[in-house]
Protein backbone atom coordinates (compact mmCIF):
# COMPACT_ATOMS: atom_id res chain seq x y z
CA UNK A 1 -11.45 -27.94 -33.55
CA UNK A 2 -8.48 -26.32 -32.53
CA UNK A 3 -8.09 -24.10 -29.34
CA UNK A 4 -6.94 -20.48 -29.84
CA UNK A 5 -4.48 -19.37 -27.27
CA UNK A 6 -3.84 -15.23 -27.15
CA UNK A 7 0.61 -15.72 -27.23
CA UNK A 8 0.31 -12.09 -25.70
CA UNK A 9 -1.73 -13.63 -22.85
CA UNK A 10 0.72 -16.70 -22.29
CA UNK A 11 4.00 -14.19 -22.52
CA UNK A 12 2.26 -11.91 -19.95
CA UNK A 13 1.54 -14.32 -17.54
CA UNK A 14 5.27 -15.81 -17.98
CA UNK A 15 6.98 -12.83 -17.33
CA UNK A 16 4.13 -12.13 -14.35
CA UNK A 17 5.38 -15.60 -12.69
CA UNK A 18 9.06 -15.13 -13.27
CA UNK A 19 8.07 -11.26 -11.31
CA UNK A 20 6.90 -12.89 -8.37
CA UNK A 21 9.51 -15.38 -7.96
CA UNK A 22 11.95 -12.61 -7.92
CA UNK A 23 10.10 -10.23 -5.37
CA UNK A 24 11.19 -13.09 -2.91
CA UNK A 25 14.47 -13.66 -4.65
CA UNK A 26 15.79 -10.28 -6.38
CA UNK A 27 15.85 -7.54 -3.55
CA UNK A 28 18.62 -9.02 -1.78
CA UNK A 29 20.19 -11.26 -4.65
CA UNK A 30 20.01 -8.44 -7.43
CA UNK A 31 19.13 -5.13 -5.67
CA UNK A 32 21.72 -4.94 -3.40
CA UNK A 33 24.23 -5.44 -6.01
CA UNK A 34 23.36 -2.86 -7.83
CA UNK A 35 23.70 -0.51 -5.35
CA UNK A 36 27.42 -1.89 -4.62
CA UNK A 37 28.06 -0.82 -8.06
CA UNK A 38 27.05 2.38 -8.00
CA UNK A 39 27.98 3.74 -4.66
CA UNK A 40 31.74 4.84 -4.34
CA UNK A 41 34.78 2.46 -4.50
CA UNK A 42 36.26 4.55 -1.57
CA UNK A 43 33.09 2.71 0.84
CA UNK A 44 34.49 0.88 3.36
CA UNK A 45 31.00 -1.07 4.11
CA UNK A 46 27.31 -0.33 2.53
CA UNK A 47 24.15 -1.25 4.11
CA UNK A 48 20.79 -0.80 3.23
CA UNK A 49 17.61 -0.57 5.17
CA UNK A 50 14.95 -3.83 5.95
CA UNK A 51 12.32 -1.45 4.61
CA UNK A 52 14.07 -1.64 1.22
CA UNK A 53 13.71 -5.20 0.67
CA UNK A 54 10.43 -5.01 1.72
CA UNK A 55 9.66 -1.68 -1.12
CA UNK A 56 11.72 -3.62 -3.59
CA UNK A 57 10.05 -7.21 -3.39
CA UNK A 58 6.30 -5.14 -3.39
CA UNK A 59 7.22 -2.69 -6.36
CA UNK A 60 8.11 -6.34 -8.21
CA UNK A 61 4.82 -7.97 -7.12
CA UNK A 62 3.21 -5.02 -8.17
CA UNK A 63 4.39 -5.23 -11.59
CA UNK A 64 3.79 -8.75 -12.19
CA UNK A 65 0.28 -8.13 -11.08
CA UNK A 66 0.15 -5.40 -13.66
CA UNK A 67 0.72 -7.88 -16.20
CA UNK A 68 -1.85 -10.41 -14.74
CA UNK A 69 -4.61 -7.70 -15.30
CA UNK A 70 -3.62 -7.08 -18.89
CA UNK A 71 -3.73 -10.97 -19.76
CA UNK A 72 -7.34 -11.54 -17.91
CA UNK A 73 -9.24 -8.42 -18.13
CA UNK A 74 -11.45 -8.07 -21.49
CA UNK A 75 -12.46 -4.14 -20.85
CA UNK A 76 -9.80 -2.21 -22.83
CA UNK A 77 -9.85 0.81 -20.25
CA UNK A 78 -10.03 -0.70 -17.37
CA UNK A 79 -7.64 -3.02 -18.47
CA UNK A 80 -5.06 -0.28 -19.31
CA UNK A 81 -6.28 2.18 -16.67
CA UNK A 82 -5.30 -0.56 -13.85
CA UNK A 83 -2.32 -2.00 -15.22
CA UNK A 84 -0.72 2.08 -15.28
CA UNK A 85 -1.50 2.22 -11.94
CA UNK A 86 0.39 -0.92 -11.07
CA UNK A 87 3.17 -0.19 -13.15
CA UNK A 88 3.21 3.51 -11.73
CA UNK A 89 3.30 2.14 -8.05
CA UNK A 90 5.37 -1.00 -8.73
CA UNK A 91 8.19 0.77 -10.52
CA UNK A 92 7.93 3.58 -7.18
CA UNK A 93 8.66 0.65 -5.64
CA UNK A 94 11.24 -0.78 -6.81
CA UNK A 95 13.11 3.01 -7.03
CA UNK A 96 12.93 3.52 -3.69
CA UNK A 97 14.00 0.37 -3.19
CA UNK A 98 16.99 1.27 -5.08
CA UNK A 99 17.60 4.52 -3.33
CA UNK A 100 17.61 3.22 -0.02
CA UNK A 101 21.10 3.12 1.01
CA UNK A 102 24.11 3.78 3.87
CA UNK A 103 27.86 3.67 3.63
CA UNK A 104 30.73 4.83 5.17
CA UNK A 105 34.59 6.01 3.72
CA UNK A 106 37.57 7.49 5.48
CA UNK A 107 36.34 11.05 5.64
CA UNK A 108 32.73 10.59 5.93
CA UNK A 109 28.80 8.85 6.05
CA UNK A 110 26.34 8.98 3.48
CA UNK A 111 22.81 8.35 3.84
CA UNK A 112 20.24 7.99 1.48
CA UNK A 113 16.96 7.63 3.94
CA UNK A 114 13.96 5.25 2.78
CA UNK A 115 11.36 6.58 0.44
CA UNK A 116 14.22 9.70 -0.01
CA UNK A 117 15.68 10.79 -3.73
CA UNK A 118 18.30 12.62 -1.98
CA UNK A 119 21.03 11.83 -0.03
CA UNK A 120 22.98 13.18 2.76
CA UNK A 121 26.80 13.33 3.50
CA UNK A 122 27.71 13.51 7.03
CA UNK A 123 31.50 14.55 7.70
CA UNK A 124 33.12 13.13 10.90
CA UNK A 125 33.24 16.55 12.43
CA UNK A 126 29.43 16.71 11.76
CA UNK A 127 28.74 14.10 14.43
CA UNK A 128 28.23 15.25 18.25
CA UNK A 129 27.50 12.27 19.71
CA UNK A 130 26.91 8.41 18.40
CA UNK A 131 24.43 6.19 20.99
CA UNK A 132 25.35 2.61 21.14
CA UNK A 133 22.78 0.74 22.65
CA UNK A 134 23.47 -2.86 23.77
CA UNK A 135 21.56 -5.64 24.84
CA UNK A 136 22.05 -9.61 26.42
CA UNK A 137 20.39 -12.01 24.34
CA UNK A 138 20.91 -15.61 25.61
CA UNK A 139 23.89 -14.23 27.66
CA UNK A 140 25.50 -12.74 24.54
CA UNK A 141 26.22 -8.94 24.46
CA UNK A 142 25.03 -7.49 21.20
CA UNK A 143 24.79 -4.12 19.39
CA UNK A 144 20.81 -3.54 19.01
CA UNK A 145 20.21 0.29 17.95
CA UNK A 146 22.61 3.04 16.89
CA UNK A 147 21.75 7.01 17.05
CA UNK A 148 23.39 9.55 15.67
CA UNK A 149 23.50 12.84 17.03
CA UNK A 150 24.74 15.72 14.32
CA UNK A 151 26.16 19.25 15.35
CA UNK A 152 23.06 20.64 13.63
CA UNK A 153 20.23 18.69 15.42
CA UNK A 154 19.98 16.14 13.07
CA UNK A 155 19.38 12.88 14.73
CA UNK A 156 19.66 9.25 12.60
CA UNK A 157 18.12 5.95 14.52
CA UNK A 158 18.91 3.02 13.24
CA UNK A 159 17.91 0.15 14.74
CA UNK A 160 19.00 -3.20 12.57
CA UNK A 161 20.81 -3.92 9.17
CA UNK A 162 24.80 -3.60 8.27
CA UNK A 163 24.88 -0.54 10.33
CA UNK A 164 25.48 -2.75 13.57
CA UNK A 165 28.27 -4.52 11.88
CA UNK A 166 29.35 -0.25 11.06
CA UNK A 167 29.44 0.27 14.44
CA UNK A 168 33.34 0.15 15.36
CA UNK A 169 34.62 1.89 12.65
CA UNK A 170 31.74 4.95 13.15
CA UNK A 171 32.81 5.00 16.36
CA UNK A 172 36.62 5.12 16.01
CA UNK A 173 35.56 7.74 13.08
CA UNK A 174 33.42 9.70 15.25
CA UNK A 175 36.06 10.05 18.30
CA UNK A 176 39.05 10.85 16.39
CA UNK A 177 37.10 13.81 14.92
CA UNK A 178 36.18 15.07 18.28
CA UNK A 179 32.87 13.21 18.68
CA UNK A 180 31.78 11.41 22.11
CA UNK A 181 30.53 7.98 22.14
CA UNK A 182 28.31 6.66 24.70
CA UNK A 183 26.98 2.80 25.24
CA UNK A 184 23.84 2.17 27.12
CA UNK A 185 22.70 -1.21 28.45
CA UNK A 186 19.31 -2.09 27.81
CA UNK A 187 17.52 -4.72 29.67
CA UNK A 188 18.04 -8.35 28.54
CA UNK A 189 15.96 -9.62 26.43
């Protein structure tokens, strides 16, 4: 006798392994990219948060686990009814993932917050103040959080990612507009 093998079942489960192997892989090696091009040419650097690799690599996960349940579960509505709810959250995911950005040009910062649609552009003039705080880590001096202070109250803490490496060029930004910068030593870690 021959065995009958559902080809939908063995394509879904493909595409569900080749999923998971890129939630480890495609949030930095694909994600980012994207977002390089699509933001501005005029960026000088672009960062993105920790918290988007981590919605990114999830939302794939999610989707790969939304084709698992439609190649193992028999019941035709729960089948469907669980794999739209994957789909719906994985693909949430992986947009905020892909909305999850920071960069900086000559005249100004944009930032595009986690889990936000919407981003904000922050003239030079707009900062007040930019907190540097800097710590000693096996007797090297290091950049560990930045805070931005806005003219209108707004206030932006950032504590890792391709912001620290921002840091001199904010700064520079910031005072020539007017802004005041201020480091504070933290205790050594």
């Amino acid at each position: 006798m021959f065995d009958f093998i559902d080809q939908k079942k063995v394509v879904y489960i493909t595409f569900s392994v080749i999923l998971f192997i890129s939630a480890i892989i495609a949030p930095i090696g694909v994600f980012y990219p994207i977002k390089s091009m699509f933001i501005t040419p005029a960026a000088y650097e672009i960062g993105t948060s920790s918290i988007s690799m981590i919605t990114g690599g999830i939302g794939l996960a999610l989707l790969a686990c939304g084709l698992v349940v439609l190649a193992t579960m028999e019941q035709r509505v729960k089948k469907y009814g669980a794999a739209f709810i994957l789909f719906v959250v994985g693909i949430a995911g992986v947009s905020f993932s892909l909305t999850d950005y920071y960069y900086i040009t000559s005249e100004n910062f944009v930032h595009n917050a986690p889990f936000a649609l919407t981003s904000e552009k922050y003239e030079w003039t707009d900062f007040e103040k930019v907190e540097e705080r800097i710590i000693k880590e096996n007797g090297v001096t290091k950049v560990n959080a930045v805070t931005f202070y806005m003219k209108d109250g707004t206030v932006l803490d950032m504590k890792a990612g391709a912001i620290l490496s921002m840091t001199g060029t904010i700064k520079n930004s910031v005072e020539r507009s007017g802004g005041n910068v201020e480091r504070i030593q933290e205790d050594e870690v």
